[in-house]
PDB file of N, CA and C in Angstrom:
ATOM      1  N   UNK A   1     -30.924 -10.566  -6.605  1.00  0.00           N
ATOM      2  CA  UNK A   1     -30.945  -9.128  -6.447  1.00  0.00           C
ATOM      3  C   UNK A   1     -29.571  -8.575  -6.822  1.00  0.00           C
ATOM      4  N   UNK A   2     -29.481  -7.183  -7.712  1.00  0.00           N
ATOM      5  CA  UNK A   2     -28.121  -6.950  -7.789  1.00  0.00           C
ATOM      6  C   UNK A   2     -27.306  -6.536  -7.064  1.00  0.00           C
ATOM      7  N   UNK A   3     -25.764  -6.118  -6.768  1.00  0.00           N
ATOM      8  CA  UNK A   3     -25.283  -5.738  -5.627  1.00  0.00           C
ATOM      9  C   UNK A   3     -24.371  -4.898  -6.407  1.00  0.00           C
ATOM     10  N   UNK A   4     -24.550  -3.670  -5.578  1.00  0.00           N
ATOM     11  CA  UNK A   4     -23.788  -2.334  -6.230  1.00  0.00           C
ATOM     12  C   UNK A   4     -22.364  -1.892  -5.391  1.00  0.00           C
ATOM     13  N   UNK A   5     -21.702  -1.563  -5.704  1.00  0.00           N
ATOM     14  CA  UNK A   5     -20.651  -0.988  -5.240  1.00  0.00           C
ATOM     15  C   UNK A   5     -20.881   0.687  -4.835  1.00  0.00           C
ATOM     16  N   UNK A   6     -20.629   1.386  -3.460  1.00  0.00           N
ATOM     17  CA  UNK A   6     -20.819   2.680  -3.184  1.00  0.00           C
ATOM     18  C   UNK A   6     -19.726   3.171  -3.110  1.00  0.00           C
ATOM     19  N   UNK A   7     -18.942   4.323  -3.570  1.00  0.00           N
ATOM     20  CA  UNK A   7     -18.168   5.158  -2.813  1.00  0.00           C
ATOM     21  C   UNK A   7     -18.592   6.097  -1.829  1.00  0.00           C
ATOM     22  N   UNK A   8     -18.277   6.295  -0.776  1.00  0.00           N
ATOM     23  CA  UNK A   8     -19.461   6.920   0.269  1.00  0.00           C
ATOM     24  C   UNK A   8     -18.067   8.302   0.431  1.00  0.00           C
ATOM     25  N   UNK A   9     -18.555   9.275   0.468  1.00  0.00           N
ATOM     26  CA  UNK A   9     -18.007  10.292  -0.054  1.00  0.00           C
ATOM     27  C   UNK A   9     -18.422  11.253   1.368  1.00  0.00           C
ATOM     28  N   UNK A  10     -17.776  11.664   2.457  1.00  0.00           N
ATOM     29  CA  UNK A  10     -18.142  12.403   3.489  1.00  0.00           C
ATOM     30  C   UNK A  10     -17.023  13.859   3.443  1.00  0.00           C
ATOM     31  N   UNK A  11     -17.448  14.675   4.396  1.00  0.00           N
ATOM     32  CA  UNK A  11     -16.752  15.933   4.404  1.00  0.00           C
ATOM     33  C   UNK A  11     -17.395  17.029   5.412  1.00  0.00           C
ATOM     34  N   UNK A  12     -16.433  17.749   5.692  1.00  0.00           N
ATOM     35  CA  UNK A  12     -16.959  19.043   6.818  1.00  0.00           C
ATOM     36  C   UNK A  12     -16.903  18.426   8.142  1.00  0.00           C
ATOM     37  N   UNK A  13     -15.750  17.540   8.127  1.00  0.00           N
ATOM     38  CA  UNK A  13     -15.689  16.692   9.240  1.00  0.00           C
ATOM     39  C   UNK A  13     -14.628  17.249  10.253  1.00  0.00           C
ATOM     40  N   UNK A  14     -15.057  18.319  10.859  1.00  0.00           N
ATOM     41  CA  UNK A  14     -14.045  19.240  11.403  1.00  0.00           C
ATOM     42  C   UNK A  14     -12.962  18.207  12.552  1.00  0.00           C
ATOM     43  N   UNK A  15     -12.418  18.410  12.564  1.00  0.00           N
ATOM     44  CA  UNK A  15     -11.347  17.694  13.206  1.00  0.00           C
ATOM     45  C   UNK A  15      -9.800  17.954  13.475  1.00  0.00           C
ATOM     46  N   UNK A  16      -9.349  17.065  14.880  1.00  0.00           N
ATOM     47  CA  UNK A  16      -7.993  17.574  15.608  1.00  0.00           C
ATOM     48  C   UNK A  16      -6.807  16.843  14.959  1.00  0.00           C
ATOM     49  N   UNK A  17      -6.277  17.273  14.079  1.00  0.00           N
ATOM     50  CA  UNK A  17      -4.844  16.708  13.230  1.00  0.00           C
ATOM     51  C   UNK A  17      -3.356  16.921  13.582  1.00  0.00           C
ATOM     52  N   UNK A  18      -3.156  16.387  14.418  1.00  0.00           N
ATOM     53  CA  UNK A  18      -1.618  16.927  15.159  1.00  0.00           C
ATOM     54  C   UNK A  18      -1.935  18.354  15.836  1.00  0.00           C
ATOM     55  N   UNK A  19      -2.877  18.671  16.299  1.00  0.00           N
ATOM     56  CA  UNK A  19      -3.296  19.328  16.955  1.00  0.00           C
ATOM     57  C   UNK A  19      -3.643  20.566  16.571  1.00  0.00           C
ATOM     58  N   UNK A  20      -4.230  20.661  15.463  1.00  0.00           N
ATOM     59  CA  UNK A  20      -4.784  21.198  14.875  1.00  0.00           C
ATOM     60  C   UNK A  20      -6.288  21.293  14.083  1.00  0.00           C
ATOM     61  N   UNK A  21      -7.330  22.122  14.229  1.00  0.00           N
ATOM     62  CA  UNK A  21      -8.318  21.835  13.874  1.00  0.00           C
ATOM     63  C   UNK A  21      -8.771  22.277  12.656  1.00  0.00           C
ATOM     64  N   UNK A  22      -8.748  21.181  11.526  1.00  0.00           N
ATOM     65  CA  UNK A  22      -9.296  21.594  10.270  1.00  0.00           C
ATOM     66  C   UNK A  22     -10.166  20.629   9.382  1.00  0.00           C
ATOM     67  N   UNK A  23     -11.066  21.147   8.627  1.00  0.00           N
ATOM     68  CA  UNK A  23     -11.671  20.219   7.989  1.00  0.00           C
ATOM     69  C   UNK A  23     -11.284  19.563   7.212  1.00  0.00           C
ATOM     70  N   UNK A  24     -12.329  18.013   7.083  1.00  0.00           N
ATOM     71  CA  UNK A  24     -11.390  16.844   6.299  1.00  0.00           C
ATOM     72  C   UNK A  24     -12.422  16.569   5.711  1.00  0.00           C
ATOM     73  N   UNK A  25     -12.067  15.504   5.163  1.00  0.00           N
ATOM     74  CA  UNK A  25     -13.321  14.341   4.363  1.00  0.00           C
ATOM     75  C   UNK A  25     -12.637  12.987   4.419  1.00  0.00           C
ATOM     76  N   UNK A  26     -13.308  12.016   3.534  1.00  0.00           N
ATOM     77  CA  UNK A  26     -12.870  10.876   3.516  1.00  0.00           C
ATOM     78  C   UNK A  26     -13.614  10.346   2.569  1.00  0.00           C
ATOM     79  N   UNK A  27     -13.223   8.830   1.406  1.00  0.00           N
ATOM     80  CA  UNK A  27     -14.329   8.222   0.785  1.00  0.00           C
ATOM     81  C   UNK A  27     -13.936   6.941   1.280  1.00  0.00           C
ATOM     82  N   UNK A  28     -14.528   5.923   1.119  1.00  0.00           N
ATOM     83  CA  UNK A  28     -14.521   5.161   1.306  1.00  0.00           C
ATOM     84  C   UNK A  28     -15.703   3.559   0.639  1.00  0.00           C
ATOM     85  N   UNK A  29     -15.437   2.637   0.173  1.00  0.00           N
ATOM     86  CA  UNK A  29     -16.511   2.037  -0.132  1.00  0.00           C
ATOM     87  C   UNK A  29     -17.134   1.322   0.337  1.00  0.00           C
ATOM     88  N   UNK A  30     -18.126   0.595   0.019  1.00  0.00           N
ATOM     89  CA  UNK A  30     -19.204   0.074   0.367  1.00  0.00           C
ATOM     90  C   UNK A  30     -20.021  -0.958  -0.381  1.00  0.00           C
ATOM     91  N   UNK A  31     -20.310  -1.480  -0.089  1.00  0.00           N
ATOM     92  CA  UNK A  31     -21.174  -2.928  -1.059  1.00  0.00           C
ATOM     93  C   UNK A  31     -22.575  -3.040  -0.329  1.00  0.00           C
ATOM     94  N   UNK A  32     -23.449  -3.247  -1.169  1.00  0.00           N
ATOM     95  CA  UNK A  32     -25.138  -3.011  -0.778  1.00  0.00           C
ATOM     96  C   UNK A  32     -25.693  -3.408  -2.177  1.00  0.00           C
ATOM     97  N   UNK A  33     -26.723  -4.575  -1.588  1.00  0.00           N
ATOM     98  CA  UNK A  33     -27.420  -5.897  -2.359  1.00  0.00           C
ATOM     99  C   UNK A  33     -28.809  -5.048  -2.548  1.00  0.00           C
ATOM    100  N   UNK A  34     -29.432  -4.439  -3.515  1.00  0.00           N
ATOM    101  CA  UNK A  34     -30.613  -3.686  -3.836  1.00  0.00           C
ATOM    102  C   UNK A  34     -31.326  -3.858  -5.255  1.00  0.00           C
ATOM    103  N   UNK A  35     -32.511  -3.399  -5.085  1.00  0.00           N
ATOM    104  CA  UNK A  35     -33.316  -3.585  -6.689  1.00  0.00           C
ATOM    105  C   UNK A  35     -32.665  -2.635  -7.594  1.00  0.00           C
ATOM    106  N   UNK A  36     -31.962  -1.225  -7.431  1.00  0.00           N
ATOM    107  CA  UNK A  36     -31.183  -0.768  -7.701  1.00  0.00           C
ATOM    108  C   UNK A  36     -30.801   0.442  -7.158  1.00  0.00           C
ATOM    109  N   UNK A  37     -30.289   0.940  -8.069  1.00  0.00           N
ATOM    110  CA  UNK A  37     -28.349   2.047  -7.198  1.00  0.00           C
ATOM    111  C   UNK A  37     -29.380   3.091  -6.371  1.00  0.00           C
ATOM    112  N   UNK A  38     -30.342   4.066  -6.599  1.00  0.00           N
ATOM    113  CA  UNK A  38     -30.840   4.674  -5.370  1.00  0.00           C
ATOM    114  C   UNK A  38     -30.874   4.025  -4.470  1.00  0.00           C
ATOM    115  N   UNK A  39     -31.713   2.427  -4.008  1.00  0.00           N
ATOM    116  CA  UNK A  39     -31.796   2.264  -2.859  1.00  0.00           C
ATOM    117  C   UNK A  39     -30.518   1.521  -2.218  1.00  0.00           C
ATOM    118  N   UNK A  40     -29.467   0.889  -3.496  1.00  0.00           N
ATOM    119  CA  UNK A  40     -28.149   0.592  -3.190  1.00  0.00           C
ATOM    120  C   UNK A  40     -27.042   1.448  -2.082  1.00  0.00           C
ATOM    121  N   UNK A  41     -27.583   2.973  -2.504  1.00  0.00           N
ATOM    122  CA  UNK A  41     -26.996   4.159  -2.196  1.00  0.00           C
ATOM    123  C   UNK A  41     -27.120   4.438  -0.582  1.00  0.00           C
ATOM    124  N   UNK A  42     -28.550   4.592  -0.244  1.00  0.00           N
ATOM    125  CA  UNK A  42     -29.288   4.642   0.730  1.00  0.00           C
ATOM    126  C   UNK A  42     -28.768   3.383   1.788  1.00  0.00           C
ATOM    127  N   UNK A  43     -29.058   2.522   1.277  1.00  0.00           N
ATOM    128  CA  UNK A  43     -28.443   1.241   2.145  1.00  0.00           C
ATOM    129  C   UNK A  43     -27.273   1.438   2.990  1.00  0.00           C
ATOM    130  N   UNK A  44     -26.312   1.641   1.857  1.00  0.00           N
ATOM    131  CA  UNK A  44     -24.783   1.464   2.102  1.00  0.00           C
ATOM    132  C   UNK A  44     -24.577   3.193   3.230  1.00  0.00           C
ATOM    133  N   UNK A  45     -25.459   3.755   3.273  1.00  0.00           N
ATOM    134  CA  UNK A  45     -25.109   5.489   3.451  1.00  0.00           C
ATOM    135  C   UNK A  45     -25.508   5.246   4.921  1.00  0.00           C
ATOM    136  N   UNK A  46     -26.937   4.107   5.315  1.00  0.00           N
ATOM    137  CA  UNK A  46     -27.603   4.033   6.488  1.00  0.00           C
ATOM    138  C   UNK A  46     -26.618   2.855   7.369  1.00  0.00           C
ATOM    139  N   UNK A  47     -26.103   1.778   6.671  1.00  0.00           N
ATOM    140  CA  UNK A  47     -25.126   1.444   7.172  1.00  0.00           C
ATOM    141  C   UNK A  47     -24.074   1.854   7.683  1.00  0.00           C
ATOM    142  N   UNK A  48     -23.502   2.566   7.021  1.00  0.00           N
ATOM    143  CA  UNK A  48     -22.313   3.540   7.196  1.00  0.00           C
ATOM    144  C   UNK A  48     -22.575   4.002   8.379  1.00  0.00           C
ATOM    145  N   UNK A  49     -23.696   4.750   8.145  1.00  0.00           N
ATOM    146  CA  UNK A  49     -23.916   5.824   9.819  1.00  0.00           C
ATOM    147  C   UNK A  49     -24.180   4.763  10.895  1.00  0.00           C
ATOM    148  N   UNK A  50     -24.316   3.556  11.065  1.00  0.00           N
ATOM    149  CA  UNK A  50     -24.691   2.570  11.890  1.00  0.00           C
ATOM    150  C   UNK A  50     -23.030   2.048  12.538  1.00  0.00           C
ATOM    151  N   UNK A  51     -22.296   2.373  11.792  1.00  0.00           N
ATOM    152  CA  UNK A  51     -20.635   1.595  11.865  1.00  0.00           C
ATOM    153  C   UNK A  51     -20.230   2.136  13.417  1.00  0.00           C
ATOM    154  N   UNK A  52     -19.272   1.586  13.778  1.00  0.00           N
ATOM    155  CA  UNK A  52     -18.140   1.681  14.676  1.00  0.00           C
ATOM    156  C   UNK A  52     -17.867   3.141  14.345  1.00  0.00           C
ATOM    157  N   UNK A  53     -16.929   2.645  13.136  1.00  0.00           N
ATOM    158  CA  UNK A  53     -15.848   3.977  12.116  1.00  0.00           C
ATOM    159  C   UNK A  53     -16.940   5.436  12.657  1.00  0.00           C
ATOM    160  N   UNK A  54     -18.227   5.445  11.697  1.00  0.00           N
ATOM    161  CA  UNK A  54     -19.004   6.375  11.660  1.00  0.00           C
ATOM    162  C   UNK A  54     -18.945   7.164  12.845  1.00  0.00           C
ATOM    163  N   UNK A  55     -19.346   6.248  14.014  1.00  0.00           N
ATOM    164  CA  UNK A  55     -19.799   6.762  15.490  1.00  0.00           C
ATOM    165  C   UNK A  55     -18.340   7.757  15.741  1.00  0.00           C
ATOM    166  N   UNK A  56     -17.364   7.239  16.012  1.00  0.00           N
ATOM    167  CA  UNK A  56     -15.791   7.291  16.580  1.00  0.00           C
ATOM    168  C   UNK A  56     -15.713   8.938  15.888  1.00  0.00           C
ATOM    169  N   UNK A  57     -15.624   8.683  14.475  1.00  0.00           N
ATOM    170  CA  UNK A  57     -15.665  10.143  13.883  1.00  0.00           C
ATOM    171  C   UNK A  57     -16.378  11.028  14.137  1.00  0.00           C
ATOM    172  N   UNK A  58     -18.160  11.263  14.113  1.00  0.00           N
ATOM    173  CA  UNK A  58     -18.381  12.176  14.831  1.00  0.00           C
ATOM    174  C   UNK A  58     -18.431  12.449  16.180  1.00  0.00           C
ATOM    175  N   UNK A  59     -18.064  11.435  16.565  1.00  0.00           N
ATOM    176  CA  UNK A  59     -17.580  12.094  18.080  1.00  0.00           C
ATOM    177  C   UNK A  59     -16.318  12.617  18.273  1.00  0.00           C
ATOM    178  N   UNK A  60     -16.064  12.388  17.795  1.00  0.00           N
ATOM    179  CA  UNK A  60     -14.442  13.290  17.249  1.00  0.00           C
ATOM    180  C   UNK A  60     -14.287  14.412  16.735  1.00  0.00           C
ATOM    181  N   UNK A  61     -15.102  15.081  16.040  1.00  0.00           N
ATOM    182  CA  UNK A  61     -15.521  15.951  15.267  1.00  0.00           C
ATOM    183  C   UNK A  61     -16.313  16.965  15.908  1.00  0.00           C
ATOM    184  N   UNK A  62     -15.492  18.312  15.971  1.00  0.00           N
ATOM    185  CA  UNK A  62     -16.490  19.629  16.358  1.00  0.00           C
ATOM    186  C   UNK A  62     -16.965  20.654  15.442  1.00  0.00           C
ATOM    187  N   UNK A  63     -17.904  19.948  15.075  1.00  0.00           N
ATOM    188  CA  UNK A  63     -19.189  20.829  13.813  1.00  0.00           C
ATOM    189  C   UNK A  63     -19.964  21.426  15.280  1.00  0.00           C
ATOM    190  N   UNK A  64     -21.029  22.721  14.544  1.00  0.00           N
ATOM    191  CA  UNK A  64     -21.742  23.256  15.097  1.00  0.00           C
ATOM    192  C   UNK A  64     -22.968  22.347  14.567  1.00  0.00           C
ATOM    193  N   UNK A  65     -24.117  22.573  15.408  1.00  0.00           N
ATOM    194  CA  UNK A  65     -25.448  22.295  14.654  1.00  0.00           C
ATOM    195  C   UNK A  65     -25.847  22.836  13.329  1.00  0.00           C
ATOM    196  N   UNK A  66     -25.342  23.669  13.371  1.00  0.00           N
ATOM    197  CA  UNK A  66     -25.557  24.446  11.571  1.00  0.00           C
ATOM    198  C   UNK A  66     -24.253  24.468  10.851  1.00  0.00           C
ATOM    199  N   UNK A  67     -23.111  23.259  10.973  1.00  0.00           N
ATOM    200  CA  UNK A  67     -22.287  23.379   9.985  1.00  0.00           C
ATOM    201  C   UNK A  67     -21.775  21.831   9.807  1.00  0.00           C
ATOM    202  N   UNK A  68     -22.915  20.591  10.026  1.00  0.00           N
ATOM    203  CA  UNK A  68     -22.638  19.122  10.117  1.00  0.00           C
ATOM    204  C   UNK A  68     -21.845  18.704   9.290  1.00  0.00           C
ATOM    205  N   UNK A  69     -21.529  17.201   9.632  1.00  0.00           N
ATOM    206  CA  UNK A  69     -20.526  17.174   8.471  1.00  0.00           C
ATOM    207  C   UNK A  69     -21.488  16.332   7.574  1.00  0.00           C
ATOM    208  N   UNK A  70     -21.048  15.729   6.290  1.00  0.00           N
ATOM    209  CA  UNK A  70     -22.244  15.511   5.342  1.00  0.00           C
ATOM    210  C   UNK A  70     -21.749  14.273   4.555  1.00  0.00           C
ATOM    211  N   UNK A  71     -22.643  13.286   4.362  1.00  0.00           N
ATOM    212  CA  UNK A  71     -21.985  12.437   3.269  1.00  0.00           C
ATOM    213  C   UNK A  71     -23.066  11.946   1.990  1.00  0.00           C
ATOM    214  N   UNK A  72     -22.732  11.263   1.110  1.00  0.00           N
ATOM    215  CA  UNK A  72     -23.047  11.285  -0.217  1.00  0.00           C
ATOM    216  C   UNK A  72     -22.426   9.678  -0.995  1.00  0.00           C
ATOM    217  N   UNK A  73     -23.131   9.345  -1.533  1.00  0.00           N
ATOM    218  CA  UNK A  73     -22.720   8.109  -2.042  1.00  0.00           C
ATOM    219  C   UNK A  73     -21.938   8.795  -3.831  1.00  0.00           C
ATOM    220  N   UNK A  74     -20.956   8.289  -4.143  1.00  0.00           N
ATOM    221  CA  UNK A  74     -20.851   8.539  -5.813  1.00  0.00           C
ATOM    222  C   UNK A  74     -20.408   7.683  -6.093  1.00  0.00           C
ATOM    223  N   UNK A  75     -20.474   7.311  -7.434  1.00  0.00           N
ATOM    224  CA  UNK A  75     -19.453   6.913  -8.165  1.00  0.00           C
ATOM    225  C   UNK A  75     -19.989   4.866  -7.949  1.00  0.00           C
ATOM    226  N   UNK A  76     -21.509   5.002  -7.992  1.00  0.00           N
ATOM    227  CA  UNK A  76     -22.197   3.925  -7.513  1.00  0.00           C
ATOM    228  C   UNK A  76     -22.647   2.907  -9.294  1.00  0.00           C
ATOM    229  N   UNK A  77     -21.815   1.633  -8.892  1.00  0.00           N
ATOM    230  CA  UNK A  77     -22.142   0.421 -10.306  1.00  0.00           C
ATOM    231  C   UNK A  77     -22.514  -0.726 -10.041  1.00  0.00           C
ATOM    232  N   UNK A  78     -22.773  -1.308 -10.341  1.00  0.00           N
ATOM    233  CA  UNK A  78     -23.160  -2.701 -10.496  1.00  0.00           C
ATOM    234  C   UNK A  78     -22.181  -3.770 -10.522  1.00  0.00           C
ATOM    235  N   UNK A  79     -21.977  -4.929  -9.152  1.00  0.00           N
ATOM    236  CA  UNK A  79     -21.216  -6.035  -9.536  1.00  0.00           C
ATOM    237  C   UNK A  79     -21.194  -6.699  -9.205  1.00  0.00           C
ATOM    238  N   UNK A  80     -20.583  -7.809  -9.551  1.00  0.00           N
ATOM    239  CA  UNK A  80     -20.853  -8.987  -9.264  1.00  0.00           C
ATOM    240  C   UNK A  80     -21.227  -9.819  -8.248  1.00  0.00           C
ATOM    241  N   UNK A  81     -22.454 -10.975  -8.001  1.00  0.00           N
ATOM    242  CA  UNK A  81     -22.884 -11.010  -7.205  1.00  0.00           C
ATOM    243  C   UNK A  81     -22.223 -11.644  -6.008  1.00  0.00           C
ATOM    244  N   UNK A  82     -22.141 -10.836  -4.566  1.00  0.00           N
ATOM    245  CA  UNK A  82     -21.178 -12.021  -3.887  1.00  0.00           C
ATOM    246  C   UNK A  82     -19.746 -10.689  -3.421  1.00  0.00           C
ATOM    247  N   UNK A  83     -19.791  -9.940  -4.459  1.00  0.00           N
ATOM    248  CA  UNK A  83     -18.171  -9.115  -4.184  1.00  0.00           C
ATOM    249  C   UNK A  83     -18.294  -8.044  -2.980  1.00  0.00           C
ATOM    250  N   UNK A  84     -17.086  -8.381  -2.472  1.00  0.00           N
ATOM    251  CA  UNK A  84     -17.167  -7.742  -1.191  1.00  0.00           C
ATOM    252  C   UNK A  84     -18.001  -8.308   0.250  1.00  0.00           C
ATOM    253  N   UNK A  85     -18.152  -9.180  -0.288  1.00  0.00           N
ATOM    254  CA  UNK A  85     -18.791 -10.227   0.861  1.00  0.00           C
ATOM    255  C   UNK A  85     -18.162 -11.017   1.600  1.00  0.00           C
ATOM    256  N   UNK A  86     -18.090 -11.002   3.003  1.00  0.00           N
ATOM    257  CA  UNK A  86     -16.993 -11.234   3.639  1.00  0.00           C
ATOM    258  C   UNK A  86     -15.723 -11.074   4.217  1.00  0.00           C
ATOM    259  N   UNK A  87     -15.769  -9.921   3.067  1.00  0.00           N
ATOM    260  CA  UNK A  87     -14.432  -9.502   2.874  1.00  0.00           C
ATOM    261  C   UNK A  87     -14.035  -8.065   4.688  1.00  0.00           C
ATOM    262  N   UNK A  88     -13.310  -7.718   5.147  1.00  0.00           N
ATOM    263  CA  UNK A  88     -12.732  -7.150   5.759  1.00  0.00           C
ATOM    264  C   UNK A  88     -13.356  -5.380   5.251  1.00  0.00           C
ATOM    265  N   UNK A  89     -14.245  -4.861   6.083  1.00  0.00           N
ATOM    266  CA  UNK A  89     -14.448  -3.033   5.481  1.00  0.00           C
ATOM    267  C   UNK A  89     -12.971  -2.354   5.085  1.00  0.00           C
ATOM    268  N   UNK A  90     -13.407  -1.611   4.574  1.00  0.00           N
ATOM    269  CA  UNK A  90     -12.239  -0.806   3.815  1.00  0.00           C
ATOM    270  C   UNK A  90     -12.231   0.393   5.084  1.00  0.00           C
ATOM    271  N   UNK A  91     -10.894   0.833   4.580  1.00  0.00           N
ATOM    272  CA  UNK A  91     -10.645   2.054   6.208  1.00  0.00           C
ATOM    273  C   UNK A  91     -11.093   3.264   5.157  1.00  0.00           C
ATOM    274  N   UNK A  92     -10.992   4.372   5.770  1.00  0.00           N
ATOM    275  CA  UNK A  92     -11.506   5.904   5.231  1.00  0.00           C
ATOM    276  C   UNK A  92      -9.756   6.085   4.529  1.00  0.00           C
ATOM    277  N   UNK A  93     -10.154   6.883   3.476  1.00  0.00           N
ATOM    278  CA  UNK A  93      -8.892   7.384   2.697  1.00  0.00           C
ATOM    279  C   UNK A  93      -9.093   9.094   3.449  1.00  0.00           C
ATOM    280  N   UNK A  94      -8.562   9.590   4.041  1.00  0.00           N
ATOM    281  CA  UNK A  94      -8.998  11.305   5.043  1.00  0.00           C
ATOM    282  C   UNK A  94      -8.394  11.963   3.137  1.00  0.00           C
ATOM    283  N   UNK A  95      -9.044  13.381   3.603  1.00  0.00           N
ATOM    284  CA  UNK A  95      -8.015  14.405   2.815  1.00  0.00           C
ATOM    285  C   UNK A  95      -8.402  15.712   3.615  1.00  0.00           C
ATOM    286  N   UNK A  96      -7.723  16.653   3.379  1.00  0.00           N
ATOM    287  CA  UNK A  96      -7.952  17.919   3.942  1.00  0.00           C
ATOM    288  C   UNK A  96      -8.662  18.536   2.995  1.00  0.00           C
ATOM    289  N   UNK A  97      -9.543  19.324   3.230  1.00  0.00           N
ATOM    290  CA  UNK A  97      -9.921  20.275   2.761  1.00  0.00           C
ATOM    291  C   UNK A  97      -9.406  21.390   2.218  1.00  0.00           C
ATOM    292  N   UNK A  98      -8.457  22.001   3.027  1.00  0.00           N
ATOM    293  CA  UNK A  98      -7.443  23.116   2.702  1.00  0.00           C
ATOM    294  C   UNK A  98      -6.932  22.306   1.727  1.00  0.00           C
ATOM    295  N   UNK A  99      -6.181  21.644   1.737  1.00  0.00           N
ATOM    296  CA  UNK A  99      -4.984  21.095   0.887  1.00  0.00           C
ATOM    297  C   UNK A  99      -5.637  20.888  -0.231  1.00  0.00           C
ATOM    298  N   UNK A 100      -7.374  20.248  -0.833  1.00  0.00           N
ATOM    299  CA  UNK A 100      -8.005  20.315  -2.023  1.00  0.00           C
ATOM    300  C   UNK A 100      -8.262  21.908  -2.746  1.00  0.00           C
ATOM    301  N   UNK A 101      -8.221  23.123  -1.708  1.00  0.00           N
ATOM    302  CA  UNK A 101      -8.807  23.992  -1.718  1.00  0.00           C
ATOM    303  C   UNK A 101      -7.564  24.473  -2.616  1.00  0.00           C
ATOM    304  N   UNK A 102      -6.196  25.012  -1.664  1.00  0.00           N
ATOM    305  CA  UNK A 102      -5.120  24.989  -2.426  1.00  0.00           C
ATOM    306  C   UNK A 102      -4.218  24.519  -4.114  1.00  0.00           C
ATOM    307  N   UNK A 103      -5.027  22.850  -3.912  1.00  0.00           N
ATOM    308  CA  UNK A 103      -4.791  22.119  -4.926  1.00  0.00           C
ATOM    309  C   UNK A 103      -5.758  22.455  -6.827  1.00  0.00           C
ATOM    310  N   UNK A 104      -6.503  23.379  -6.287  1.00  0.00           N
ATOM    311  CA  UNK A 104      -7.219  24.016  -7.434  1.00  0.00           C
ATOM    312  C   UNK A 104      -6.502  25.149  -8.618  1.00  0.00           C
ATOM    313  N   UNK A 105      -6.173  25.131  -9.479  1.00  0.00           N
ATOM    314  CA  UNK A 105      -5.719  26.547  -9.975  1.00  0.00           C
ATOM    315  C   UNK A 105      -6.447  27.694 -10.315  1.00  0.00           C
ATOM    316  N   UNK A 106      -5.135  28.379  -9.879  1.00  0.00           N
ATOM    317  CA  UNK A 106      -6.308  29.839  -9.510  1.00  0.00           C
ATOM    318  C   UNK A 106      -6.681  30.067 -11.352  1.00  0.00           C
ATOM    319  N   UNK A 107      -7.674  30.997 -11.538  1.00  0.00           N
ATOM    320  CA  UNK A 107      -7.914  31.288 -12.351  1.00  0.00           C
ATOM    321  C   UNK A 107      -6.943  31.986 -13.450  1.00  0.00           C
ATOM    322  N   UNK A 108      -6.716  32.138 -14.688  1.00  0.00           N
ATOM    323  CA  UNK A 108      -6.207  33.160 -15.829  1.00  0.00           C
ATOM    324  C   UNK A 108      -6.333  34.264 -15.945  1.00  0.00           C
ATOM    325  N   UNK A 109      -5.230  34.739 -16.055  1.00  0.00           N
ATOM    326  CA  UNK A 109      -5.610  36.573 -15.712  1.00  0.00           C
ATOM    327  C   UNK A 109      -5.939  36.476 -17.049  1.00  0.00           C
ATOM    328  N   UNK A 110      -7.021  37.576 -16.956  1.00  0.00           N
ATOM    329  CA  UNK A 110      -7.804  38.090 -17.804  1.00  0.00           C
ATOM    330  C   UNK A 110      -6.981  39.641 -18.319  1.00  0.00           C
ATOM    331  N   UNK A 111      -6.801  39.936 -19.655  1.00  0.00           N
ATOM    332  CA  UNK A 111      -6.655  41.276 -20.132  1.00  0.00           C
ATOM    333  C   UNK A 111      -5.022  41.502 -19.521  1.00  0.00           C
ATOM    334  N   UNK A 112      -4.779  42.780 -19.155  1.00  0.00           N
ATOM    335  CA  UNK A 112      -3.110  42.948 -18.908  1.00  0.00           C
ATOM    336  C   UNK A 112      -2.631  44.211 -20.084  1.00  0.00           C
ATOM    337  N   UNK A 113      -1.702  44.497 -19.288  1.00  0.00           N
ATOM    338  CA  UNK A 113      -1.084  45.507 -20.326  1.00  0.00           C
ATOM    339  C   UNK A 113      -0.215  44.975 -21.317  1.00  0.00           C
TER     340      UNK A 113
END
């Protein structure tokens, strides 16, 4: 069976940062043995929510019922059979939200005297 590599891609993970509450995300990967990358995806996404890590964070995390936080597999390939097996989980890479939000350039002024 092949075994895919996931980046598991989460966000809207409201949270207390030096005492401060703002939204974050995190990616992180994942390895999941499937017929292929949809159910590779799914695997690694249902695992995820099954983790230690997973639990700790949303309980950590003050979302409303209508503003959860959300995750997403990307950036999902094919490899070799065996990789990542055994091996030690990978920790979450965090980022802020603001700070991506910021990190965008603003648009080109248009027209001008």
């Amino acid at each position: 069976m092949p075994r895919y590599r996931i980046i598991i891609h989460g966000w809207n993970f409201r949270l207390n940062v030096e005492g401060k509450w703002e939204k974050m995300g995190f990616y992180t990967p994942r390895f999941a043995d499937a017929s292929d990358p949809l159910l590779a995806e799914q695997t690694a996404l249902e695992d995820f929510r099954q983790s230690t890590k997973y639990h700790e964070l949303t309980e950590a995390a003050l979302n409303s019922e209508d503003d959860p936080p959300m995750l997403c597999g990307e950036d999902i390939e094919e490899v070799r059979s065996g990789t990542g097996a055994g091996e030690r989980l990978a920790g979450l890479a965090l980022y802020s939200e603001s700070d991506e939000q910021r990190a965008e350039p603003d648009a080109a002024p248009t027209g001008g005297p």
